[in-house]
PDB file of N, CA and C in Angstrom:
ATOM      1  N   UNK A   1     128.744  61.051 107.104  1.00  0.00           N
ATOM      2  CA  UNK A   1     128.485  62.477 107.147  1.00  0.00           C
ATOM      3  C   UNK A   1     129.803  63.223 107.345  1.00  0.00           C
ATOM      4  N   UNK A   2     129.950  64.302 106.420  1.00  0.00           N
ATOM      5  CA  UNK A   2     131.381  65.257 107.122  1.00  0.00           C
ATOM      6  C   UNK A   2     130.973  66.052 107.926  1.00  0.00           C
ATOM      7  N   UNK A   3     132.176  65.421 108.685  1.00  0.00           N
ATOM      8  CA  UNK A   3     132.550  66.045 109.936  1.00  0.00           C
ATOM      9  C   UNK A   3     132.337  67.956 110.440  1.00  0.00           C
ATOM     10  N   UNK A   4     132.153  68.745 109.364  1.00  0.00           N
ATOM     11  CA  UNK A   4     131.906  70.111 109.170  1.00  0.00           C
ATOM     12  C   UNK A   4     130.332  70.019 109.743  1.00  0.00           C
ATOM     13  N   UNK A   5     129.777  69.427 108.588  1.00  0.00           N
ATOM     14  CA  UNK A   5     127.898  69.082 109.018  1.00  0.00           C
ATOM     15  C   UNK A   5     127.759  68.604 110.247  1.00  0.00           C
ATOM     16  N   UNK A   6     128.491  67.523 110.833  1.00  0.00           N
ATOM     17  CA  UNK A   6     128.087  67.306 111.985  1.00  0.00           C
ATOM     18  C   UNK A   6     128.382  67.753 113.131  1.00  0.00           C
ATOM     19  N   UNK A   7     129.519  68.701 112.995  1.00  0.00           N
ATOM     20  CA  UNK A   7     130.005  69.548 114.330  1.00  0.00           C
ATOM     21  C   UNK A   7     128.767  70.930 114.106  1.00  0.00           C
ATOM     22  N   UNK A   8     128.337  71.636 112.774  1.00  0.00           N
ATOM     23  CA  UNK A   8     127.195  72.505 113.311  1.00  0.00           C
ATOM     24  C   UNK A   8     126.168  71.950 113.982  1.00  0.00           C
ATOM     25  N   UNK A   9     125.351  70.370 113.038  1.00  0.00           N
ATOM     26  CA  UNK A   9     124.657  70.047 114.356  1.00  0.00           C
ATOM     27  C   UNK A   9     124.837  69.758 115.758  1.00  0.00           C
ATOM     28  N   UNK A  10     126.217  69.471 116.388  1.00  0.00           N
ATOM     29  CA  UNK A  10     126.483  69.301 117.738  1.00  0.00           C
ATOM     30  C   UNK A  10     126.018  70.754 118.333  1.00  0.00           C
ATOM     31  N   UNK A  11     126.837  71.540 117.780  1.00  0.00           N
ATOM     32  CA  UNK A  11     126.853  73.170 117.961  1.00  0.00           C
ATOM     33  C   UNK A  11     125.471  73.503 117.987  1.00  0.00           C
ATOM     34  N   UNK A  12     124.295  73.242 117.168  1.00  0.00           N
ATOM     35  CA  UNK A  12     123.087  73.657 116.975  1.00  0.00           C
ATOM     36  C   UNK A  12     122.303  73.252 118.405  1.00  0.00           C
ATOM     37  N   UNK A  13     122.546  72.212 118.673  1.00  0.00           N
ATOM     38  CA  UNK A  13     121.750  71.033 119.696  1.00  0.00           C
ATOM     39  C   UNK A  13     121.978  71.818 121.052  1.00  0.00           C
ATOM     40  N   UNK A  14     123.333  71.965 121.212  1.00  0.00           N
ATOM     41  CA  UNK A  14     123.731  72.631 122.186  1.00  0.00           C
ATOM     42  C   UNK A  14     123.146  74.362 122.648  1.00  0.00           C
ATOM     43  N   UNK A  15     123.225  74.763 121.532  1.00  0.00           N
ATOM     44  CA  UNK A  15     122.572  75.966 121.662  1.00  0.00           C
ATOM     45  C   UNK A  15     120.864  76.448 121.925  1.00  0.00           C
ATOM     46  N   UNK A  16     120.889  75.020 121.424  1.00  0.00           N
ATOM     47  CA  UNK A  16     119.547  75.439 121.332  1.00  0.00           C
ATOM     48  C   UNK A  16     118.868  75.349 122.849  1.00  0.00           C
ATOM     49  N   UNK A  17     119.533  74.945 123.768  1.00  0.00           N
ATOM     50  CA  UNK A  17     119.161  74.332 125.391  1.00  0.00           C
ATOM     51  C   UNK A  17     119.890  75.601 125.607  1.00  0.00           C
ATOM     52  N   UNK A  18     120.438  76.081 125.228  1.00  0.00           N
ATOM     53  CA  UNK A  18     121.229  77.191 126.267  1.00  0.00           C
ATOM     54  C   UNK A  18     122.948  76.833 127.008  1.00  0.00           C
ATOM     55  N   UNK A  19     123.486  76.243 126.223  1.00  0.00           N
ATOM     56  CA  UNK A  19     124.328  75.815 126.594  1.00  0.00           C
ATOM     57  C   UNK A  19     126.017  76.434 126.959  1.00  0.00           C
ATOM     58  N   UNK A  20     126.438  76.747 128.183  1.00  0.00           N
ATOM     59  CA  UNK A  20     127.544  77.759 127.610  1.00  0.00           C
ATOM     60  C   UNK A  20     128.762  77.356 127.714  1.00  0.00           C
ATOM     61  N   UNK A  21     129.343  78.286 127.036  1.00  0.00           N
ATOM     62  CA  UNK A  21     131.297  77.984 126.826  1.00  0.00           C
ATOM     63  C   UNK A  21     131.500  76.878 125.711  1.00  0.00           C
ATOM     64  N   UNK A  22     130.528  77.523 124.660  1.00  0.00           N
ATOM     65  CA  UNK A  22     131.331  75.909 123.750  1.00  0.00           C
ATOM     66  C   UNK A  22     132.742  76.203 122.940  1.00  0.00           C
ATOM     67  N   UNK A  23     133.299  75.433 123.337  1.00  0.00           N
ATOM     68  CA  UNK A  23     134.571  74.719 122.711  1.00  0.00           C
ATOM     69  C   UNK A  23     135.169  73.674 121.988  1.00  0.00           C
ATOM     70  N   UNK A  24     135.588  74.214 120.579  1.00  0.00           N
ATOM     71  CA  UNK A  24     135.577  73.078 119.812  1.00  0.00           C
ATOM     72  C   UNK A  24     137.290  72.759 120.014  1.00  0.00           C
ATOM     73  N   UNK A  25     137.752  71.605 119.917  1.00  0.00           N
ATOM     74  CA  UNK A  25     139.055  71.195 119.885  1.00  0.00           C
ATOM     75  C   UNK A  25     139.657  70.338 118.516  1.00  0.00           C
ATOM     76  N   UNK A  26     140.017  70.515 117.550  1.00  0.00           N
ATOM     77  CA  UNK A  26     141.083  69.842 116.581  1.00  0.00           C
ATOM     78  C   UNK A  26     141.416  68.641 117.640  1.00  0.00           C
ATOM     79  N   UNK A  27     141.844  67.579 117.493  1.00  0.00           N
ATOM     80  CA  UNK A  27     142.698  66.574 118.078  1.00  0.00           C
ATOM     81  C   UNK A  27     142.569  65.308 117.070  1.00  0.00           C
ATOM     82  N   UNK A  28     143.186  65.571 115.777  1.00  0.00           N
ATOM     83  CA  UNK A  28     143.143  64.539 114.979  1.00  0.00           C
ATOM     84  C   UNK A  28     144.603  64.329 114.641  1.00  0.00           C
ATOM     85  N   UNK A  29     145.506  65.235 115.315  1.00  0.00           N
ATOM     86  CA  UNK A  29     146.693  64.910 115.139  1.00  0.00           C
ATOM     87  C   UNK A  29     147.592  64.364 116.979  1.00  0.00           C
ATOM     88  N   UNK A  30     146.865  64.194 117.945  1.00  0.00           N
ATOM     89  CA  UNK A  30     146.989  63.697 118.963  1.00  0.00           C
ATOM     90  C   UNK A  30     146.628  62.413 119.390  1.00  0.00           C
ATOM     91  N   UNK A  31     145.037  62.159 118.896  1.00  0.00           N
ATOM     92  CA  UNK A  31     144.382  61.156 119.415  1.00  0.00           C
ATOM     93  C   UNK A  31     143.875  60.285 117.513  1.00  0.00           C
ATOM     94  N   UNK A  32     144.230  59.069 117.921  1.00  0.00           N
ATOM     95  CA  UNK A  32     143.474  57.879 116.842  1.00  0.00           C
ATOM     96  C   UNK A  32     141.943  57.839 117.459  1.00  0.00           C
ATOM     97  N   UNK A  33     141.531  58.144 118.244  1.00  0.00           N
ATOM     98  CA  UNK A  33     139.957  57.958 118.975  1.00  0.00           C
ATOM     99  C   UNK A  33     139.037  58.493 118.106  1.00  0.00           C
ATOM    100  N   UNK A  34     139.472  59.900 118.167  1.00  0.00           N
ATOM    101  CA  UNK A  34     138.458  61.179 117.543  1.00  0.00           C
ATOM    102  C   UNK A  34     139.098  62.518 116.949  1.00  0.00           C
ATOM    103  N   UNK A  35     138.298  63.004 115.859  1.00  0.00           N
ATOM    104  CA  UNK A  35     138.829  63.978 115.397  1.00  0.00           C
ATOM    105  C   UNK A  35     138.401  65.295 116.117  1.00  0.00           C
ATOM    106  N   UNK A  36     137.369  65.779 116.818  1.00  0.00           N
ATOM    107  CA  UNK A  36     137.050  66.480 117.313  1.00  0.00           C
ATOM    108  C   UNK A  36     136.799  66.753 118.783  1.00  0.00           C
ATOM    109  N   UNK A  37     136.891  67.336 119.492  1.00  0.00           N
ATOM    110  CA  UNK A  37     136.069  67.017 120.770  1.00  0.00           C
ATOM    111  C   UNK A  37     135.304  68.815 120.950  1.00  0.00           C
ATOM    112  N   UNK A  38     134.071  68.346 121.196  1.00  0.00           N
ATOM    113  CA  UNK A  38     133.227  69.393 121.774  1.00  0.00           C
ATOM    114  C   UNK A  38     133.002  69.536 123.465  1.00  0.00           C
ATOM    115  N   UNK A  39     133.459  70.349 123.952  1.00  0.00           N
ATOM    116  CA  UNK A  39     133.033  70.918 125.811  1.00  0.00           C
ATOM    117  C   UNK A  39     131.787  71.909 125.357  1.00  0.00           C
ATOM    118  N   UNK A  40     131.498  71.456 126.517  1.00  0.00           N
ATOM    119  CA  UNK A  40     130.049  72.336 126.793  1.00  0.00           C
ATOM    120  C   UNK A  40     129.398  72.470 128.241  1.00  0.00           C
ATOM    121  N   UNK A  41     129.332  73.362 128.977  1.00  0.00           N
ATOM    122  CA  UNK A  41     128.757  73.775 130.389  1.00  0.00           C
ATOM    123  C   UNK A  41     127.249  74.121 130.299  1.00  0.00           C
ATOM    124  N   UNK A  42     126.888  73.214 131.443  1.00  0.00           N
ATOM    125  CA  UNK A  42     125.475  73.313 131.678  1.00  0.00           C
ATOM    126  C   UNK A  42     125.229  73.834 132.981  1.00  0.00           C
ATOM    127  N   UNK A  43     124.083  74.395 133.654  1.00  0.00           N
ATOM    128  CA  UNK A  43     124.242  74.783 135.404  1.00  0.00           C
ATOM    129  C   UNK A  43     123.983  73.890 135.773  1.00  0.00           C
ATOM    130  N   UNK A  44     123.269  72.484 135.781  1.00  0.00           N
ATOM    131  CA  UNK A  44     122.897  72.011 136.682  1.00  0.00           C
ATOM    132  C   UNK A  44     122.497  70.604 135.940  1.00  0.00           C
ATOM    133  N   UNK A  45     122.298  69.308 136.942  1.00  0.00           N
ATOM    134  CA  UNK A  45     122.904  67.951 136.694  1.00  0.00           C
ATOM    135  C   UNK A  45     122.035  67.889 135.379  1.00  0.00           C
ATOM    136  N   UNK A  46     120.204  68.266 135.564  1.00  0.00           N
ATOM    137  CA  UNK A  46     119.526  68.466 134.677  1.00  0.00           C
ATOM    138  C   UNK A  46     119.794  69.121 133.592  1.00  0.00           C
ATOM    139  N   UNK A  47     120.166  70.047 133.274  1.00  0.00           N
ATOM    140  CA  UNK A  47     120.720  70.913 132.349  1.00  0.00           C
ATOM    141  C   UNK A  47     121.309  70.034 131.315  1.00  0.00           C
ATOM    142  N   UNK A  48     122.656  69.909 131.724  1.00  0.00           N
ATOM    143  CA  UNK A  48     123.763  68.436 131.574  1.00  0.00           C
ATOM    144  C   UNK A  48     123.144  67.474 130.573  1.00  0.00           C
ATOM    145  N   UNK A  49     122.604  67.003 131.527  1.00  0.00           N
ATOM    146  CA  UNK A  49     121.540  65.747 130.659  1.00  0.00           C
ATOM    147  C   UNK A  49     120.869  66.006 129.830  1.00  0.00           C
ATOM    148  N   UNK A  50     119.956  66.826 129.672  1.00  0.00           N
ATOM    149  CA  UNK A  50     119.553  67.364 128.501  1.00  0.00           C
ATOM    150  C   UNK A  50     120.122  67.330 127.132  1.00  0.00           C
ATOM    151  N   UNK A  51     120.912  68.774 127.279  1.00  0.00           N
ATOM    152  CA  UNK A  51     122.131  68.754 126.641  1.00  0.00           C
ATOM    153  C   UNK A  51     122.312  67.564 125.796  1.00  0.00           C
ATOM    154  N   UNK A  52     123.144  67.044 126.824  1.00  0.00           N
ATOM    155  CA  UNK A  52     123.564  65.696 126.066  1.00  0.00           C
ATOM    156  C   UNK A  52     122.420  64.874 124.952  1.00  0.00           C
ATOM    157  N   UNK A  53     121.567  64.812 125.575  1.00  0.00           N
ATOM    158  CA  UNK A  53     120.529  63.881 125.008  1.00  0.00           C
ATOM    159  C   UNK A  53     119.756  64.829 123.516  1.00  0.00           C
ATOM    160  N   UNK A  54     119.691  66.111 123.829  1.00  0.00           N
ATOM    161  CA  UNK A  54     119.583  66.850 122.568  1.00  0.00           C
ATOM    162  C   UNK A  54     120.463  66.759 121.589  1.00  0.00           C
ATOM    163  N   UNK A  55     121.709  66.553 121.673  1.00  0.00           N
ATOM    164  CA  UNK A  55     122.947  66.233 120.804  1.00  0.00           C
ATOM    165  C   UNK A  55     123.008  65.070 120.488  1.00  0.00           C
ATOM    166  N   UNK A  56     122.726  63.693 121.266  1.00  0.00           N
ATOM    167  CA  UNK A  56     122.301  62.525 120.749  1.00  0.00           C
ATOM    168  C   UNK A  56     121.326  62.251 119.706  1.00  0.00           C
ATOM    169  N   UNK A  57     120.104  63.139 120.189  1.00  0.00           N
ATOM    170  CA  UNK A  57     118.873  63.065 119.270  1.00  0.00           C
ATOM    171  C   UNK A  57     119.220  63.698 118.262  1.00  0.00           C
ATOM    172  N   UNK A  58     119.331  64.722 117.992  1.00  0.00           N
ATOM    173  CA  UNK A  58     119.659  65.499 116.913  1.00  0.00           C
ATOM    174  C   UNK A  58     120.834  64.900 115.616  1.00  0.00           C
ATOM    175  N   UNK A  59     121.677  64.551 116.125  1.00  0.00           N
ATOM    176  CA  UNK A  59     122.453  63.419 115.317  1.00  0.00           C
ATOM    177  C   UNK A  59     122.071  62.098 114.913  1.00  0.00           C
ATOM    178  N   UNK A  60     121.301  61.494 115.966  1.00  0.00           N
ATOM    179  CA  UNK A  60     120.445  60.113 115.356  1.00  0.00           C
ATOM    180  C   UNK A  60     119.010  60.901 114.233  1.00  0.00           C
ATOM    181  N   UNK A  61     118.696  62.091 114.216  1.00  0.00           N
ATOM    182  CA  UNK A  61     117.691  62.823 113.241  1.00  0.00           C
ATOM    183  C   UNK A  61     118.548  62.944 111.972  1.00  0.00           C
ATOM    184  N   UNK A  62     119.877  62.860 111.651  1.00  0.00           N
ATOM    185  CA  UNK A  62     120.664  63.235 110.817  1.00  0.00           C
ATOM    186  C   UNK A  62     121.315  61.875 110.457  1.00  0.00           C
ATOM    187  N   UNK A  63     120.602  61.076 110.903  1.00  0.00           N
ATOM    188  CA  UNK A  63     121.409  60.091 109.956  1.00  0.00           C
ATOM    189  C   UNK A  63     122.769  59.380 110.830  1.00  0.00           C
ATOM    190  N   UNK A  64     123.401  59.953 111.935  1.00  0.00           N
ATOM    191  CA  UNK A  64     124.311  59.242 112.851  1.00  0.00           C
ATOM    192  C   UNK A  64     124.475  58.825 114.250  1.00  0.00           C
ATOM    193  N   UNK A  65     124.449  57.665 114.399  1.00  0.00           N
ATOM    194  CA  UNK A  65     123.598  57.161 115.929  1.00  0.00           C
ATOM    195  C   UNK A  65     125.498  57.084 116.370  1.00  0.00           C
ATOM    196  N   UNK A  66     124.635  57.904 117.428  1.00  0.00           N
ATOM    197  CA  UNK A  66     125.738  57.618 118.720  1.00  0.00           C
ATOM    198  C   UNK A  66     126.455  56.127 118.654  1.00  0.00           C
ATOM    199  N   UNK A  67     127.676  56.080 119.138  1.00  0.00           N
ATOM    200  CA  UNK A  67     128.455  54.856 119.601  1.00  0.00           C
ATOM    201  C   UNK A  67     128.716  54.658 121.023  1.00  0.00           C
ATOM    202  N   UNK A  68     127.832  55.849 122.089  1.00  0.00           N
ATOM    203  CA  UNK A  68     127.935  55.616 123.282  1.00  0.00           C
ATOM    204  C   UNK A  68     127.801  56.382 124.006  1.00  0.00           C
ATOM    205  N   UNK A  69     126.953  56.710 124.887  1.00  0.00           N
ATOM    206  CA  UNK A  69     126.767  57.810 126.075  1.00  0.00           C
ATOM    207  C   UNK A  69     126.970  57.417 127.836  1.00  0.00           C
ATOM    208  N   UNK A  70     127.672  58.214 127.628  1.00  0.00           N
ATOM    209  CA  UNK A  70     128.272  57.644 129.768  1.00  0.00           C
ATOM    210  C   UNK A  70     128.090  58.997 130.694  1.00  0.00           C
ATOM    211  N   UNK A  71     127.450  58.657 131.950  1.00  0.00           N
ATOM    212  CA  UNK A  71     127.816  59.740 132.601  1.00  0.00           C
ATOM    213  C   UNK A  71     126.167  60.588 133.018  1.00  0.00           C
ATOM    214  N   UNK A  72     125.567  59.823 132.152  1.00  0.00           N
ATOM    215  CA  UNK A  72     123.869  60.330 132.290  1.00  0.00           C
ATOM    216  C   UNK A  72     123.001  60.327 133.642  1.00  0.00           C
ATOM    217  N   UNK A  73     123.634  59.369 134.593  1.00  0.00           N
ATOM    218  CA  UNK A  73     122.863  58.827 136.121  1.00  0.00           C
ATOM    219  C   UNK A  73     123.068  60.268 136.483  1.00  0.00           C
ATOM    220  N   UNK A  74     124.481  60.632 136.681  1.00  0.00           N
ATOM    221  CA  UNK A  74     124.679  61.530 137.592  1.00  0.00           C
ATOM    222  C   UNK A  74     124.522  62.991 137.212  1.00  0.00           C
ATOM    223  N   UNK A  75     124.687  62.521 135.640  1.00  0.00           N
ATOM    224  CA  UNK A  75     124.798  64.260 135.091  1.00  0.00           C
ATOM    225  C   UNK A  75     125.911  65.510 135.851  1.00  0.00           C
ATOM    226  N   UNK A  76     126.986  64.967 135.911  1.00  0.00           N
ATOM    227  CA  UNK A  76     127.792  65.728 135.979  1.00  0.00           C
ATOM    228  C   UNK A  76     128.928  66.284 134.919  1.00  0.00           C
ATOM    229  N   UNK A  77     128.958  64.668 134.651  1.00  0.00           N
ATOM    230  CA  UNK A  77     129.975  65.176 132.971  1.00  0.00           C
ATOM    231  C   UNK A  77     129.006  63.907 132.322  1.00  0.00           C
ATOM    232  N   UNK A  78     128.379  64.458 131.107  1.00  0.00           N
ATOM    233  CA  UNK A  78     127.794  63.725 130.690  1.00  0.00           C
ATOM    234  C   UNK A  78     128.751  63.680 128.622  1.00  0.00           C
ATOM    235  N   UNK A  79     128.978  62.371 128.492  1.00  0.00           N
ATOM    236  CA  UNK A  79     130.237  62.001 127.548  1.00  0.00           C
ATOM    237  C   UNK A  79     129.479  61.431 125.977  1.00  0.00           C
ATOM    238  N   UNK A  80     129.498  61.685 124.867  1.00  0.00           N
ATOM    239  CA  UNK A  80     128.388  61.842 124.110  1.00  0.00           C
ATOM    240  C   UNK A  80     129.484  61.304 123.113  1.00  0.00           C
ATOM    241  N   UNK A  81     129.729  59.880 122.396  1.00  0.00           N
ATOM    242  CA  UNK A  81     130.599  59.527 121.257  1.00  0.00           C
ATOM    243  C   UNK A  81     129.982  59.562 119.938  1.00  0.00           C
ATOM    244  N   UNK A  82     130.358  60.719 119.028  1.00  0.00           N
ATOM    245  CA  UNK A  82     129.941  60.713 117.600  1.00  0.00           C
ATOM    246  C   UNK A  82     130.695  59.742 116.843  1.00  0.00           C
ATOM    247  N   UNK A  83     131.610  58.876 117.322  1.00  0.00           N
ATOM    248  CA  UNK A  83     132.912  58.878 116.274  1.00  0.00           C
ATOM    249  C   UNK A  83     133.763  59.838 116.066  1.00  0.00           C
ATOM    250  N   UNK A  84     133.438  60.301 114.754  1.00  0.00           N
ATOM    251  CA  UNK A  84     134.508  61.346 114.650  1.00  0.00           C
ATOM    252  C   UNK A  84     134.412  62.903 115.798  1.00  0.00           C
ATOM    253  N   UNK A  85     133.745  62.684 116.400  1.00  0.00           N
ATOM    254  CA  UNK A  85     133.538  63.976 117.595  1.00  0.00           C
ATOM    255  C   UNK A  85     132.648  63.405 118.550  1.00  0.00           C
ATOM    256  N   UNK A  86     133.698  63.742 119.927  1.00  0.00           N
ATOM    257  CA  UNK A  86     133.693  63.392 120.751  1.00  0.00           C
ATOM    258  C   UNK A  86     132.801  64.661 122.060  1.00  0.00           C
ATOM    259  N   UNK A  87     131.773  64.619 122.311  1.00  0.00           N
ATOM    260  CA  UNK A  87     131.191  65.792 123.323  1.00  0.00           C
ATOM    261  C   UNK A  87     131.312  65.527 124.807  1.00  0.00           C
ATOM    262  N   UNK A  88     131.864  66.634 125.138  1.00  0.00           N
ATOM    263  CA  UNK A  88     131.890  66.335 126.846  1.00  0.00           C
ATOM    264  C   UNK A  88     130.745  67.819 127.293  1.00  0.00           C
ATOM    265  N   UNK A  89     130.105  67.419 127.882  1.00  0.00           N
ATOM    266  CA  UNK A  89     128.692  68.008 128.723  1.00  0.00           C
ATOM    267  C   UNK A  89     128.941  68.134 129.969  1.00  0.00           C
ATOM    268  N   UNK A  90     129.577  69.159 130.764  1.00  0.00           N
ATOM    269  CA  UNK A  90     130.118  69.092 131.944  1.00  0.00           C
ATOM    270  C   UNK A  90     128.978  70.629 133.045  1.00  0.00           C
ATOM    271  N   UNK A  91     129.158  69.838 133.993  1.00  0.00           N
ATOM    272  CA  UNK A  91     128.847  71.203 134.861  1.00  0.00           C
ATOM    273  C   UNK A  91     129.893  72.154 135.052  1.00  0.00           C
ATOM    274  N   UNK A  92     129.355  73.496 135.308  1.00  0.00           N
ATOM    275  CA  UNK A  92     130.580  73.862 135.541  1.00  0.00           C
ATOM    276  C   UNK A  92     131.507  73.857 136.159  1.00  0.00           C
ATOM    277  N   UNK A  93     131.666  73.798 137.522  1.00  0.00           N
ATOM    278  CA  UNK A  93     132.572  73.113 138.631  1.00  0.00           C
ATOM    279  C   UNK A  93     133.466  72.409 138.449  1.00  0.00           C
ATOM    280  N   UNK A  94     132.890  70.693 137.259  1.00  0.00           N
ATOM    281  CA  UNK A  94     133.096  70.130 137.264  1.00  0.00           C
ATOM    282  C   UNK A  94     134.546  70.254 135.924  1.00  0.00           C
ATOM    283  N   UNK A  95     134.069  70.967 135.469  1.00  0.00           N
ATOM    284  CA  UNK A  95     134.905  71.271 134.214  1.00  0.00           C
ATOM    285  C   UNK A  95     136.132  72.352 134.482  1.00  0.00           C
ATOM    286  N   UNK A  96     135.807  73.278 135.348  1.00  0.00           N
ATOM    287  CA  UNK A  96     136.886  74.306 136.168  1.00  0.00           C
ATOM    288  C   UNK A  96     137.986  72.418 136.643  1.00  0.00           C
ATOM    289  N   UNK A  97     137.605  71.628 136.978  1.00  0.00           N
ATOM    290  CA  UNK A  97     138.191  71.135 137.888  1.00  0.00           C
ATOM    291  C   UNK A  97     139.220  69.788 136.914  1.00  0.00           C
ATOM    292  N   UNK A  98     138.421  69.387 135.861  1.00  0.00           N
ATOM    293  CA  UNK A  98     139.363  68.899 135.161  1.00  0.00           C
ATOM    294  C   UNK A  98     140.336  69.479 133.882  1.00  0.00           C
ATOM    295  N   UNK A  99     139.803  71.008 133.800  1.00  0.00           N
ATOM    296  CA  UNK A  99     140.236  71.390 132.816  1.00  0.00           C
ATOM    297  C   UNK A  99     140.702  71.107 131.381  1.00  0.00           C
ATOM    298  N   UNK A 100     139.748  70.106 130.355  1.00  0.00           N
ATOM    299  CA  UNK A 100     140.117  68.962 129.401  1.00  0.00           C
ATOM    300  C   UNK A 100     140.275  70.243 128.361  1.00  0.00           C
ATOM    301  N   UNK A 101     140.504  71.613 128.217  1.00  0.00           N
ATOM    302  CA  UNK A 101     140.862  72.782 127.231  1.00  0.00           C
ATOM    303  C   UNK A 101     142.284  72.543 127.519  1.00  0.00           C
ATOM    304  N   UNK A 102     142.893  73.058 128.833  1.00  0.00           N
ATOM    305  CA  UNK A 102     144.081  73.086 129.205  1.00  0.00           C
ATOM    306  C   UNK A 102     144.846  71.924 128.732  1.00  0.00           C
ATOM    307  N   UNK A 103     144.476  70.802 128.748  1.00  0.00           N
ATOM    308  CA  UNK A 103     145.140  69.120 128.556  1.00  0.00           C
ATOM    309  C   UNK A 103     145.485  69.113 127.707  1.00  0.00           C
ATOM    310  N   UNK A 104     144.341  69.404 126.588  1.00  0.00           N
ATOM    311  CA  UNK A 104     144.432  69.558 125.495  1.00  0.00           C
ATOM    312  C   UNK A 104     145.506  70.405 124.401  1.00  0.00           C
ATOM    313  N   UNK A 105     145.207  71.285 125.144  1.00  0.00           N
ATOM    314  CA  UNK A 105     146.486  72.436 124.852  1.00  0.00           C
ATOM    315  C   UNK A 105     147.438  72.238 124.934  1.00  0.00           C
ATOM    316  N   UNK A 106     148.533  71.779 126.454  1.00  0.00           N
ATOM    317  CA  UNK A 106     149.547  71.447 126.259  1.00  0.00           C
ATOM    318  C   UNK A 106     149.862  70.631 125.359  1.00  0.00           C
ATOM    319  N   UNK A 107     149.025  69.180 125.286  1.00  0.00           N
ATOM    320  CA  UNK A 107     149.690  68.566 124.133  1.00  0.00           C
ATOM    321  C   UNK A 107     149.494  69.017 122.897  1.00  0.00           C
ATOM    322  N   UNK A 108     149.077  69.990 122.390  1.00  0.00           N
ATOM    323  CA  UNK A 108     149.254  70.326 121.503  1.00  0.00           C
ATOM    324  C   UNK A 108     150.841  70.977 121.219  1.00  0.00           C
ATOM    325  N   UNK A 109     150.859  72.144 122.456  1.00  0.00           N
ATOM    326  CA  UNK A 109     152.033  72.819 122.567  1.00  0.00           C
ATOM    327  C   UNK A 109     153.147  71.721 122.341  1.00  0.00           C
ATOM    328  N   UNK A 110     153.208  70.652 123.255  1.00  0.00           N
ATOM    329  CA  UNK A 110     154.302  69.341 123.302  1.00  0.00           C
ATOM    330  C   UNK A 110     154.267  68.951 121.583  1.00  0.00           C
ATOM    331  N   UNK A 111     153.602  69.131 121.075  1.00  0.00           N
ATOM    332  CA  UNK A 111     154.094  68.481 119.791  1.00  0.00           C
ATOM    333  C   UNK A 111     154.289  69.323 118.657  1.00  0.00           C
ATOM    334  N   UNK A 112     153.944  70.730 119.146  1.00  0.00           N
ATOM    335  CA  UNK A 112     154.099  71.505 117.760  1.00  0.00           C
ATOM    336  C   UNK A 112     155.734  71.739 118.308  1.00  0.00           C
ATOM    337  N   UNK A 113     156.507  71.528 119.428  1.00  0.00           N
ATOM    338  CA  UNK A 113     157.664  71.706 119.961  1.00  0.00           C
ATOM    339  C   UNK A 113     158.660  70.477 119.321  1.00  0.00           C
ATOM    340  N   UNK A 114     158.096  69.534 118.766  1.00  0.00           N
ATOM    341  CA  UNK A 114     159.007  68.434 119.009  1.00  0.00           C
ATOM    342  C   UNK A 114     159.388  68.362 117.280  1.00  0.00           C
TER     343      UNK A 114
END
């Protein structure tokens, strides 16, 4: 599936729970892992989980089964592997606190510098 189609369905899944602050990230020139990564804030551990599991389902409805979900017990950052896009499902707290936009960013900055 391209990667265009499957980032609206991430985007769709997400929205459709109510999901806020989504953020899509480029990182196909940083990381060999994944071409994309999706953030997404939920209020609460439930929320989270959801989330996640709507974006799982919704992509296994389309034809692409997950390669791995972590993080579901606790529902705090719940970690959703498309392959080529990577979803992080975070509370909010939890996401103020690792800031994976910011990370992201600098290395970007670090290499459009070099």
């Amino acid at each position: 599936m391209q990667i265009d189609k499957l980032k609206k369905i991430v985007v769709e899944a997400l929205e459709d729970l109510k999901a806020k602050d989504i953020v899509e990230i480029d990182v196909r020139d940083q990381s060999d892992v994944t071409d994309l990564m999706i953030i997404a804030s939920g209020s609460s551990s439930r929320q989270v989980k959801s989330l996640a599991e709507n974006v799982r389902q919704k992509a296994k409805d389309n034809g692409v089964e997950s390669l791995g979900m972590e993080g579901e017990d606790a529902g705090e950052w719940v970690l959703v592997d498309l392959g080529d896009i990577v979803v992080h499902v975070m509370q909010e707290p939890v996401r103020k606190f690792y800031q994976l936009e910011r990370l992201w960013q600098i290395g970007d900055e670090q290499q459009n510098t070099m």
